[in-house]
Protein backbone atom coordinates (compact mmCIF):
# COMPACT_ATOMS: atom_id res chain seq x y z
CA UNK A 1 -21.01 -66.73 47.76
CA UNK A 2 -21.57 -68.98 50.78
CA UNK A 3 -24.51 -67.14 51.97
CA UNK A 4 -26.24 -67.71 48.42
CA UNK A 5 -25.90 -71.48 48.26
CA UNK A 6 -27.55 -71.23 51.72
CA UNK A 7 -30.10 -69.20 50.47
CA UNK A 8 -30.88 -71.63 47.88
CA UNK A 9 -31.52 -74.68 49.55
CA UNK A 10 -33.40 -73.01 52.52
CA UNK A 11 -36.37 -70.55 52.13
CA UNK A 12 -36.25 -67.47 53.49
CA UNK A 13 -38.62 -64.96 53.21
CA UNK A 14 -37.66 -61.68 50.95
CA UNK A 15 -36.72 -58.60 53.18
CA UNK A 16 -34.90 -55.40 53.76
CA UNK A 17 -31.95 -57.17 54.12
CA UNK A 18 -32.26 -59.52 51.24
CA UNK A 19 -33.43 -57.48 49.03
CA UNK A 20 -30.77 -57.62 46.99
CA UNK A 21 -30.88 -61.47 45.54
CA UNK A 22 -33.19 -62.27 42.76
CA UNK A 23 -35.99 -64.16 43.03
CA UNK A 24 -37.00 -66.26 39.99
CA UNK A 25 -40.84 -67.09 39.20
CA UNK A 26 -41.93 -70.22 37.74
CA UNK A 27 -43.96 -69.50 34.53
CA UNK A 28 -47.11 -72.30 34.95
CA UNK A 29 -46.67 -75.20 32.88
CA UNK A 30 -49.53 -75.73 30.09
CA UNK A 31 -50.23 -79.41 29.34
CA UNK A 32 -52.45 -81.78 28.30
CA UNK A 33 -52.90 -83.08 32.05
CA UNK A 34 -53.41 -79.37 33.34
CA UNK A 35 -56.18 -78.70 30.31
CA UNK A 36 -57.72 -81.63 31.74
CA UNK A 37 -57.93 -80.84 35.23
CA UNK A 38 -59.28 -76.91 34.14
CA UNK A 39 -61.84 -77.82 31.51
CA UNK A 40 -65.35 -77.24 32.07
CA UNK A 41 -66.92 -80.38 32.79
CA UNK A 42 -70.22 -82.31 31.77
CA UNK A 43 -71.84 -83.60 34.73
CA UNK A 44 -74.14 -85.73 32.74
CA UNK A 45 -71.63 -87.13 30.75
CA UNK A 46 -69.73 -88.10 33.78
CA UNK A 47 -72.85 -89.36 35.42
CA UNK A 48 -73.29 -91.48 32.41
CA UNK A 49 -69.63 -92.59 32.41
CA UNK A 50 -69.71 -93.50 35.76
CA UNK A 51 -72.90 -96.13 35.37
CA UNK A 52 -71.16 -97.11 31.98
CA UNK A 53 -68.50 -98.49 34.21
CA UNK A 54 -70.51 -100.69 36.52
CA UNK A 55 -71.85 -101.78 33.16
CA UNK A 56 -68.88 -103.07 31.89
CA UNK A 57 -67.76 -104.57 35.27
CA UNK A 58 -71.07 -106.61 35.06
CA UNK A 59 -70.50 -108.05 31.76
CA UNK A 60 -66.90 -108.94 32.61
CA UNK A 61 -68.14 -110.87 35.81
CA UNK A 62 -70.90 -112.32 33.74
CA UNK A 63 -68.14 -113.61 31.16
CA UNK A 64 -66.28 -115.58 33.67
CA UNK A 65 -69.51 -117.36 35.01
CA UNK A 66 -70.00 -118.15 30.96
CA UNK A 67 -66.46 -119.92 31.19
CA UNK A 68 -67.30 -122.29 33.53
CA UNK A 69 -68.28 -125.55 32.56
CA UNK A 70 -69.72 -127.01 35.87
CA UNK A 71 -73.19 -125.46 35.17
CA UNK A 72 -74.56 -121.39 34.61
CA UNK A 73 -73.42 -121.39 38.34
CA UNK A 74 -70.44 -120.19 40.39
CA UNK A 75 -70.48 -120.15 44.11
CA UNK A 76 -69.68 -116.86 45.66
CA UNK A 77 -66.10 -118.17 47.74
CA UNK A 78 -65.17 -118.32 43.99
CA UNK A 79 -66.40 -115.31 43.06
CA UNK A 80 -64.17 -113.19 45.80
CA UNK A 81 -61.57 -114.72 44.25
CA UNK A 82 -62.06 -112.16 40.48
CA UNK A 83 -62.32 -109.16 42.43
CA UNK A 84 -58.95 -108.49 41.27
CA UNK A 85 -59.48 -109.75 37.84
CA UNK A 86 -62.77 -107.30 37.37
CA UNK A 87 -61.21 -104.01 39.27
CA UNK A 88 -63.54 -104.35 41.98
CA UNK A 89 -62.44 -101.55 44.80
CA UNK A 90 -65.74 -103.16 47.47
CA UNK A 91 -66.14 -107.04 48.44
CA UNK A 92 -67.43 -109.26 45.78
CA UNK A 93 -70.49 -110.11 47.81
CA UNK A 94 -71.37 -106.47 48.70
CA UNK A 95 -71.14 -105.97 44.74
CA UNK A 96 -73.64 -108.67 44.14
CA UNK A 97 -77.01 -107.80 46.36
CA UNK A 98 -76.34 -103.91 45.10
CA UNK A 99 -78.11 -105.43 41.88
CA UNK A 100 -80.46 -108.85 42.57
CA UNK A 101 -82.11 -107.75 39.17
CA UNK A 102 -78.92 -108.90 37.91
CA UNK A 103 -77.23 -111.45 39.87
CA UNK A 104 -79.49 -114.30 41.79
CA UNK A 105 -78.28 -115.73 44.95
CA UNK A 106 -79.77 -118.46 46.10
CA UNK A 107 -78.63 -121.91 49.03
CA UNK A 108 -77.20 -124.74 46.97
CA UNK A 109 -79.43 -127.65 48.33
CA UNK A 110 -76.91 -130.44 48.83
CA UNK A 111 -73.51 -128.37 49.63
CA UNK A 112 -75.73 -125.55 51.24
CA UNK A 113 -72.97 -122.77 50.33
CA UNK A 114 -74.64 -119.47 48.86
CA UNK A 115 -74.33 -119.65 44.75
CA UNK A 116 -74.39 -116.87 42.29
CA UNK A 117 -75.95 -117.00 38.80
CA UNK A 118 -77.36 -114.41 36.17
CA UNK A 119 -81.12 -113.59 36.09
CA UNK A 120 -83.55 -114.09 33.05
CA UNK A 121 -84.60 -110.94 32.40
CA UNK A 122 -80.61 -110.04 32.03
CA UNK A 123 -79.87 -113.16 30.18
CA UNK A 124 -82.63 -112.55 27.69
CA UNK A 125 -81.25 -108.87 27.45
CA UNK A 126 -77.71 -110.50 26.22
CA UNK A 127 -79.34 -112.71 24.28
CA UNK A 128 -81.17 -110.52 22.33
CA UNK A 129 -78.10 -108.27 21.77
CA UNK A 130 -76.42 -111.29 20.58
CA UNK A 131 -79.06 -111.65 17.71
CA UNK A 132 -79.43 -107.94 17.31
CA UNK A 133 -75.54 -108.23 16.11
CA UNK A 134 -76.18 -110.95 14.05
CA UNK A 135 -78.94 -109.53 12.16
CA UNK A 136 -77.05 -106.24 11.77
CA UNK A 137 -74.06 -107.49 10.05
CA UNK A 138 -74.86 -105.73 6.56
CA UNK A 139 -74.30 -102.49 8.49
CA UNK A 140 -71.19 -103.38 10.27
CA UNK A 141 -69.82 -104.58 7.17
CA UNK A 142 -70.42 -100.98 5.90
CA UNK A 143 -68.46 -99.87 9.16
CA UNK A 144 -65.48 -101.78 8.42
CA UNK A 145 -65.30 -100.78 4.86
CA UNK A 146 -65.53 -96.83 5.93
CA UNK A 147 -62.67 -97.69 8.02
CA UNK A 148 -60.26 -98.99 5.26
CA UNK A 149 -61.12 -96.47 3.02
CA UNK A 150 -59.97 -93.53 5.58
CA UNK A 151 -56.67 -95.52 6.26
CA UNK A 152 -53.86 -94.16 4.60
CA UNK A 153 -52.96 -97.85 2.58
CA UNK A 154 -56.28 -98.99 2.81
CA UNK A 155 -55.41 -101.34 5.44
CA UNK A 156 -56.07 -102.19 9.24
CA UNK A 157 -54.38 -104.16 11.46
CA UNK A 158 -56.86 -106.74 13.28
CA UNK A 159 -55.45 -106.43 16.55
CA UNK A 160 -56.63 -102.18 15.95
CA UNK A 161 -60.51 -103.96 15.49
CA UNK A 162 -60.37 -106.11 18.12
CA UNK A 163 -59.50 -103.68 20.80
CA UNK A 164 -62.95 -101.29 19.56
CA UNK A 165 -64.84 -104.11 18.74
CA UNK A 166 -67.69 -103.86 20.84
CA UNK A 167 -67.57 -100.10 20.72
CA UNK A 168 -68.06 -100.99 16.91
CA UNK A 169 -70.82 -103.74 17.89
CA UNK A 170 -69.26 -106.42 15.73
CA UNK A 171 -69.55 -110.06 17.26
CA UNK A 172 -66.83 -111.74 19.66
CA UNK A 173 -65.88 -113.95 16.54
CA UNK A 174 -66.23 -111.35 13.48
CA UNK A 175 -62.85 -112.24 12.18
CA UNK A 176 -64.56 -115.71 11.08
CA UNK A 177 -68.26 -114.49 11.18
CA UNK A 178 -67.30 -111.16 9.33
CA UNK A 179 -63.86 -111.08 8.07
CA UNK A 180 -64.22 -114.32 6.36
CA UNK A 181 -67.17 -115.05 5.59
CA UNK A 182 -67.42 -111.57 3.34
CA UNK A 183 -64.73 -112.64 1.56
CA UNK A 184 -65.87 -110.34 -1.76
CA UNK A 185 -65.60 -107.54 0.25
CA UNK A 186 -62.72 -107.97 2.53
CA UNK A 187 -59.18 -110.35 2.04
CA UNK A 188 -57.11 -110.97 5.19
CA UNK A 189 -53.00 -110.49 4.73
CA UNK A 190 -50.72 -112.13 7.01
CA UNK A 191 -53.58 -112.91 9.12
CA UNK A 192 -53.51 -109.99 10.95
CA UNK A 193 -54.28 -107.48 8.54
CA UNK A 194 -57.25 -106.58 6.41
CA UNK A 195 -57.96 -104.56 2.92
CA UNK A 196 -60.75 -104.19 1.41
CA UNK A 197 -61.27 -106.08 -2.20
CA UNK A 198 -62.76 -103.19 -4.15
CA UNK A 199 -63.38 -99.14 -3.39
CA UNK A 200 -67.02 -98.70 -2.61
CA UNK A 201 -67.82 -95.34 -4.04
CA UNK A 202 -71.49 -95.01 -2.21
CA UNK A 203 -70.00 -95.11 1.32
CA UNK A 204 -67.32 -91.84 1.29
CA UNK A 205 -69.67 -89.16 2.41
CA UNK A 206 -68.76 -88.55 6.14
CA UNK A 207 -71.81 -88.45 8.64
CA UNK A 208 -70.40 -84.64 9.27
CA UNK A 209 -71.75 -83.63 5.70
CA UNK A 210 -75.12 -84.94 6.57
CA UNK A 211 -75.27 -82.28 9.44
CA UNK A 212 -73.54 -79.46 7.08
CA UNK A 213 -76.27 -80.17 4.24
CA UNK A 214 -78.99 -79.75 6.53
CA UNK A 215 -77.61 -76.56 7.67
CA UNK A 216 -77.30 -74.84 4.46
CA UNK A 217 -80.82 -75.56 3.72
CA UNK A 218 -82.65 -74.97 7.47
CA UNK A 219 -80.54 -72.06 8.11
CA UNK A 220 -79.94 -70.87 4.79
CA UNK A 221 -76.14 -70.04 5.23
CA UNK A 222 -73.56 -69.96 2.76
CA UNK A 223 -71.68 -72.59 1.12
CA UNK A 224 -68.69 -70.85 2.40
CA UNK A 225 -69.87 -71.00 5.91
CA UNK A 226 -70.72 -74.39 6.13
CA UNK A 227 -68.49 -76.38 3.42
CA UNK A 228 -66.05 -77.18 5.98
CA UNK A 229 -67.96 -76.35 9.55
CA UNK A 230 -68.47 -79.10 12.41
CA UNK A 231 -71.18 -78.69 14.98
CA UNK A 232 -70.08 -77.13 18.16
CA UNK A 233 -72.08 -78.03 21.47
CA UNK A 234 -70.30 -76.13 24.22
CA UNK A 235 -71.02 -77.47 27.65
CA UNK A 236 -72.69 -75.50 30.40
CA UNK A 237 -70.44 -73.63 32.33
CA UNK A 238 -67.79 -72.61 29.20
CA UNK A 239 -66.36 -69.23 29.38
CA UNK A 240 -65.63 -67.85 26.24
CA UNK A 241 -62.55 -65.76 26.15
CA UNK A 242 -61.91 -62.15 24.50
CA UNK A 243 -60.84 -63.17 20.73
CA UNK A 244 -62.49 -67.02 20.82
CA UNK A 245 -65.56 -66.41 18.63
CA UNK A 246 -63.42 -64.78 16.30
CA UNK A 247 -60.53 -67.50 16.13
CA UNK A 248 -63.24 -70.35 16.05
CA UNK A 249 -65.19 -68.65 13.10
CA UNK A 250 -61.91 -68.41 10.74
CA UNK A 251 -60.72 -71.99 12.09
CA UNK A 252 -64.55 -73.47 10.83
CA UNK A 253 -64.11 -71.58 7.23
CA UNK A 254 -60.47 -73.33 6.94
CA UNK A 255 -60.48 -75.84 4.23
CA UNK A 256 -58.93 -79.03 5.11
CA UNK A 257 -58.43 -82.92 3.36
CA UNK A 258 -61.46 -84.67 4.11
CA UNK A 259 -61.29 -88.31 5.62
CA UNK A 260 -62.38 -90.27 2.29
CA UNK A 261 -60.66 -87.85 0.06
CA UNK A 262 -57.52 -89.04 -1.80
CA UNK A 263 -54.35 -88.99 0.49
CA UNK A 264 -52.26 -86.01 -1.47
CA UNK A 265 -48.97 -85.22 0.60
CA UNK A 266 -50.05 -81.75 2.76
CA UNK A 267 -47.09 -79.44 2.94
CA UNK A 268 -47.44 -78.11 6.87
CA UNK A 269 -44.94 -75.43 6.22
CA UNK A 270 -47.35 -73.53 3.81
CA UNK A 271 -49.99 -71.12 4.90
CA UNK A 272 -52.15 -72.17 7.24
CA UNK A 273 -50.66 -76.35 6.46
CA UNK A 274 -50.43 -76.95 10.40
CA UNK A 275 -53.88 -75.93 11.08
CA UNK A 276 -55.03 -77.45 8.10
CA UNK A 277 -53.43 -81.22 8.92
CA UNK A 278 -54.84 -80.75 12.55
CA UNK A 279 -58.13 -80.26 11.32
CA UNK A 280 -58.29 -83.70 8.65
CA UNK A 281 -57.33 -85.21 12.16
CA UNK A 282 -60.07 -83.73 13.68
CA UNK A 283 -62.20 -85.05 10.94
CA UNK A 284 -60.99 -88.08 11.02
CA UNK A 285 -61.71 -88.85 14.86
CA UNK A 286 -65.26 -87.66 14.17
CA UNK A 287 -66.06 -89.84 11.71
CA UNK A 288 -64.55 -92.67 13.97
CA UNK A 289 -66.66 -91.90 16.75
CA UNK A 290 -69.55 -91.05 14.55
CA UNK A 291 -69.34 -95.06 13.46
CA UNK A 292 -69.46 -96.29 16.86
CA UNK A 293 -72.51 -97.51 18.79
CA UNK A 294 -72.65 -95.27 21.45
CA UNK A 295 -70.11 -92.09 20.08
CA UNK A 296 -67.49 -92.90 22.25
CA UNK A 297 -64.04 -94.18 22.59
CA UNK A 298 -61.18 -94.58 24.94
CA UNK A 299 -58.50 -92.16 24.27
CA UNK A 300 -55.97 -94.99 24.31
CA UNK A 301 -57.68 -97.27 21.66
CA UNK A 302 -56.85 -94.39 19.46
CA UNK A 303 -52.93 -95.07 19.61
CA UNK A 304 -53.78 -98.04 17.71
CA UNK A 305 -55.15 -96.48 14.56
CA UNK A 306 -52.25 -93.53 14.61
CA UNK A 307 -50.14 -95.32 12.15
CA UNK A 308 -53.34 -96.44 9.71
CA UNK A 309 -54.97 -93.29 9.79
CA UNK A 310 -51.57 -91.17 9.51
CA UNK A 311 -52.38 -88.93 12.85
CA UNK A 312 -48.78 -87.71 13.60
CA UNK A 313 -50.20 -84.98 16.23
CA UNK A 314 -50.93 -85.66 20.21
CA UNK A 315 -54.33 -86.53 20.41
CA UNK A 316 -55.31 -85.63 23.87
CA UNK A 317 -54.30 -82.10 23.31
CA UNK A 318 -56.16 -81.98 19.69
CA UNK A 319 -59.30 -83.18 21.59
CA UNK A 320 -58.74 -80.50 24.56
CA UNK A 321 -58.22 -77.33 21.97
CA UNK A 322 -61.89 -78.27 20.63
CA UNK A 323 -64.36 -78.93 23.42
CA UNK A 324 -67.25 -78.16 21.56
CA UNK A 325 -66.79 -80.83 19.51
CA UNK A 326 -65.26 -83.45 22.09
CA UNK A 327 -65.23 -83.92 25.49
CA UNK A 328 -62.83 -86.21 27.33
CA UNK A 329 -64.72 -87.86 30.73
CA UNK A 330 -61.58 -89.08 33.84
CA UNK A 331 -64.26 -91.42 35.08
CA UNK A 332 -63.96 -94.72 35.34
CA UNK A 333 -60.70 -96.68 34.55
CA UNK A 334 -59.81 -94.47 31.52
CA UNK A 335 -60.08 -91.66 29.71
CA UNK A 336 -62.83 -91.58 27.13
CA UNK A 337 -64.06 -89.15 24.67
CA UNK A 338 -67.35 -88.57 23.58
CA UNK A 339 -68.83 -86.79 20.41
CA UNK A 340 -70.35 -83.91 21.77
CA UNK A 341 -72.72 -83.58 19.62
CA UNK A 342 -74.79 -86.86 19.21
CA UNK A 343 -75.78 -87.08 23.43
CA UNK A 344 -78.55 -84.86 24.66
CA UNK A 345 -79.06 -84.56 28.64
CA UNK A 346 -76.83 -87.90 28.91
CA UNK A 347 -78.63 -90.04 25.84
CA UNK A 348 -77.74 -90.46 22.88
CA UNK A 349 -80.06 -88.47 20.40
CA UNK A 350 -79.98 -91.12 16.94
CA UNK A 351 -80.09 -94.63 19.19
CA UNK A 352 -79.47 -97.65 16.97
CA UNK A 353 -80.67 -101.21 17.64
CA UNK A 354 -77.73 -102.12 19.32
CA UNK A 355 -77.48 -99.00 21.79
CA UNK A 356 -81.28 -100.15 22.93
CA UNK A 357 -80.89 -103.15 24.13
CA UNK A 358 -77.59 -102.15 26.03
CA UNK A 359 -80.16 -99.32 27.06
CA UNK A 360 -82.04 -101.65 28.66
CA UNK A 361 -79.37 -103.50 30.14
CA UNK A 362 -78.11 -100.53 31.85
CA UNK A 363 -81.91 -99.66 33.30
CA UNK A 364 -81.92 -102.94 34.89
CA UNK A 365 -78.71 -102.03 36.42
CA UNK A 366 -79.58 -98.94 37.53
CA UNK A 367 -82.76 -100.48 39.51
CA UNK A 368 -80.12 -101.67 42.01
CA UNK A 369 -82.75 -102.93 44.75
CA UNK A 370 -86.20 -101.87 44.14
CA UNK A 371 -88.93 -103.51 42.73
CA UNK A 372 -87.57 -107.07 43.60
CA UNK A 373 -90.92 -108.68 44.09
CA UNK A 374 -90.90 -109.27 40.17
CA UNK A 375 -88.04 -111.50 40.60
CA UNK A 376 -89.86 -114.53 42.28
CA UNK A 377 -89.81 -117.04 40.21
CA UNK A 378 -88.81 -120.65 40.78
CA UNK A 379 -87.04 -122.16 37.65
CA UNK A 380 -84.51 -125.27 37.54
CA UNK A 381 -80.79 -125.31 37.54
CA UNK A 382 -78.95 -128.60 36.22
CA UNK A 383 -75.32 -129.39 37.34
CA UNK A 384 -73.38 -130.46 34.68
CA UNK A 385 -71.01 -132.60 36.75
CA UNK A 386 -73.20 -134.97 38.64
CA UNK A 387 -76.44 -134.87 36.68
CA UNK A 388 -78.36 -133.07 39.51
CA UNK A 389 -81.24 -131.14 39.04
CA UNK A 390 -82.49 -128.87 41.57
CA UNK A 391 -84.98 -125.61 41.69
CA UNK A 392 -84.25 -122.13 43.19
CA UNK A 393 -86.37 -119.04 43.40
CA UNK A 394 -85.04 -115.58 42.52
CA UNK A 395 -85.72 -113.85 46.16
CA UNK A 396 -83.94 -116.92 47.34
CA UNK A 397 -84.70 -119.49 49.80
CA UNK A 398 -83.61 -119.41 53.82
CA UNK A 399 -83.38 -122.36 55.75
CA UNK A 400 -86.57 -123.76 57.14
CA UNK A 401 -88.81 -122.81 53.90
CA UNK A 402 -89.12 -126.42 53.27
CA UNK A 403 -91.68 -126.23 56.66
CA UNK A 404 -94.34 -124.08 54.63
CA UNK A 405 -96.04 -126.30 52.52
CA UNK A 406 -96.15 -128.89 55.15
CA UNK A 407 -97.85 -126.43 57.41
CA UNK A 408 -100.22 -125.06 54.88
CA UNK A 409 -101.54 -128.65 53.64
CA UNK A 410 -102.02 -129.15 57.27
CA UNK A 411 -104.10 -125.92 58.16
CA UNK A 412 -106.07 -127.38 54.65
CA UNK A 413 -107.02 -130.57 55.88
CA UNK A 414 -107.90 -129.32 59.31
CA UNK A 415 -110.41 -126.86 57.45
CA UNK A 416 -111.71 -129.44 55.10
CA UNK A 417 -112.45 -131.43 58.58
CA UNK A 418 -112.77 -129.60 61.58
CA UNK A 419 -112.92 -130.99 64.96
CA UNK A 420 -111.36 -134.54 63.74
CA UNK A 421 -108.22 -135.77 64.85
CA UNK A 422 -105.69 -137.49 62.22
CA UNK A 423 -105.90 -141.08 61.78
CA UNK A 424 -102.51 -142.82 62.44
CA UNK A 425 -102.64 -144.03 58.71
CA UNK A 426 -102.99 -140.51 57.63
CA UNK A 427 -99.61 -139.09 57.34
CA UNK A 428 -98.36 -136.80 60.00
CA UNK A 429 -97.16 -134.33 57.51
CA UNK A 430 -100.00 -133.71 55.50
CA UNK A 431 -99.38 -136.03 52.83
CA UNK A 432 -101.61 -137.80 51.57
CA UNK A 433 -99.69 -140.62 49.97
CA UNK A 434 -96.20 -142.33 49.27
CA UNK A 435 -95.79 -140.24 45.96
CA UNK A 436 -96.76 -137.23 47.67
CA UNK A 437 -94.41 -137.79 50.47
CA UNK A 438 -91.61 -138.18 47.73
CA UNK A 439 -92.87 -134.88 46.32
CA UNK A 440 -92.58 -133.29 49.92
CA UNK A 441 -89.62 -134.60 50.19
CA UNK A 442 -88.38 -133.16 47.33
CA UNK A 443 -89.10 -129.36 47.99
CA UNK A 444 -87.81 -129.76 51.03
CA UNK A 445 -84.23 -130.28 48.87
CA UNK A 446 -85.15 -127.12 47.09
């Protein structure tokens, strides 16, 4: 008895003279986290993921310059200090000259520390996304709508929309610029939740049924093939085990409670009733991400709509038993799944307005350091404290540039008249008057 409590906590190798104990094996554990680290992986999707995130990091760093009230501004000793605040694992002003197509960086002329501000071209992007969302609130009303109607009461909680609500494209304000302002359409309850008025008949065909018409006709399959089907997009790389095709065929026949049908009560102990409620999930996260701008969500946004949408399953091991039709991506600072089937080769097949200009965004980001010679252009920059206005130009100016129109208007008037020597009137600088000395004086500030 002694010898097997030994043998327990030390390990000893099995032998001719052990033989005789028994040696237990672990069966391996099957989880969510293990179907994670197996599944066969999208490169470009993770390529994608990963630029998504610098993306994101940029807009958060652009949001704090935005709160300051000094001027559009912030000097880079600041900056260092929202590394933490932004999730930045490299030094703050490392981060900022990987992108100058972003971020300008230019000498303050009276405190001489090195300042930080956003560029034009990257401003004008924002802007333009900014009016872009104004001018496409008729559709995002739509989007809301769709949402209520697949909720089980018809309702949503606000704080739910607020947490996707850039994934949904709606403004920073849309409970005022949205919520209330349709007020025919939508009525707010206890100020944090939102039903619609009326039932909008025209909007409860699911963007799944668009892709199921046009394979009955192109294909010219049966109504029984494709009354209930999804598109499956496996990625490259998936092996396909001995019995798949045959489980996925009968599992795309089921029929199941579509996401703007009637809620009726679906008995799970009848035949077939758990694969049947796992597949109205299923649905239902499709048509979610199928509203989105870019068909794609963080996994843990979708806790918040559990209790609306009546999802009573796990939903990161739904989305791993069907990775033809999802994909979950580990890159970046959370898990996100994507709609397999609306990105092609990392882009996303039907862009919308909105997804452009973020597009374009991302391009500029993606320049990181070439092509910088664009970015030369002088433009002013008013403080907002003391009144000051000063100029800077985008390749930014080093100490001692204030020399170079002095010498040029010099090497001028020497050409203009050579072989004379300057009068002691004439200025020594090459200035030609008092104004122009003020003008000197003032790009040499610059």
């Amino acid at each position: 008895m002694i010898l097997v409590k030994c043998l327990r906590h030390t390990r000893i190798l099995f032998g001719p003279f052990n033989s005789f104990l028994q040696r237990r094996w672990k069966k391996p554990v099957i989880s969510a986290q293990t179907r994670i680290e197996t599944r066969t992986r999208d490169l470009k999707l993770d390529k994608l993921m990963i630029h998504i995130h610098k993306f994101k990091t940029i807009l958060n760093i652009h949001q704090l310059i935005s709160q300051r009230k000094r001027g559009p501004f912030v000097s880079v000793q600041l900056m260092s200090r929202w590394r933490n605040i932004v999730c930045l694992n490299v030094g703050m002003g490392a981060f900022l000259h990987k992108y100058p197509h972003v971020f300008e960086l230019f000498m303050h002329p009276f405190r001489r520390n090195l300042c930080c501000k956003i560029t034009r071209r990257m401003r004008d992007l924002i802007d333009e996304e900014e009016k872009i969302t104004t001018d496409y609130e008729p559709e995002l009303v739509q989007r809301i709508k769709k949402l209520l109607m697949m909720s089980k009461n018809g309702t949503l909680h606000v704080h739910a929309l607020r947490l996707v609500r850039r994934e949904l494209g709606l403004p920073e304000d849309f409970r005022d610029s949205i919520l209330r302002k349709y007020s025919k359409d939508f009525r707010l309850v206890d100020l944090e939740i939102v039903e619609p008025v009326d039932k909008d008949d025209s909007l409860v065909e699911a963007e799944v049924e668009k892709w199921r018409a046009k394979e009955y006709i192109d294909k010219w399959l049966s109504e029984f093939e494709t009354s209930y089907a999804f598109p499956i997009n496996f990625p490259t790389g998936f092996k396909i085990e001995r019995g798949y095709r045959e489980k996925l065929r009968n599992w795309q026949r089921l029929p199941y409670l579509k996401p703007y049908e009637s809620k009726e009560v679906l008995r799970v102990r009848t035949c077939g009733g758990i694969e049947r409620f796992e597949k109205r999930v299923v649905g239902i996260i499709h048509e979610l991400l199928s509203l989105t701008v870019e068909n794609m969500l963080e996994v843990e946004r979708l806790a918040h709509f559990r209790k609306d949408f009546a999802v009573e399953v796990n939903v990161r091991e739904l989305l791993l038993k069907h990775p033809g039709i999802f994909y979950i991506c580990t890159k970046g600072s959370a898990k996100t799944v994507f709609l397999r089937e609306g990105y092609s080769k990392g882009c996303l097949i039907m862009p919308n307005p909105i997804y452009v200009v973020r597009r374009k965004m991302l391009d500029l980001i993606l320049l990181g350091c070439r092509n910088t010679r664009s970015l030369e252009y002088p433009e002013e920059i008013q403080e907002e404290r003391n009144g000051l206005v000063f100029r800077t130009n985008g390749g930014g100016r080093r100490d001692g540039d204030w020399v170079i129109p002095i010498l040029d208007s010099y090497d001028q008037n020497v050409l203009e008249t050579p072989g004379e020597i300057n009068d002691s009137k004439q200025p020594f600088d090459g200035c030609e008057s008092e104004s122009s000395q003020s003008v000197c004086f003032e790009d040499k500030f610059c």
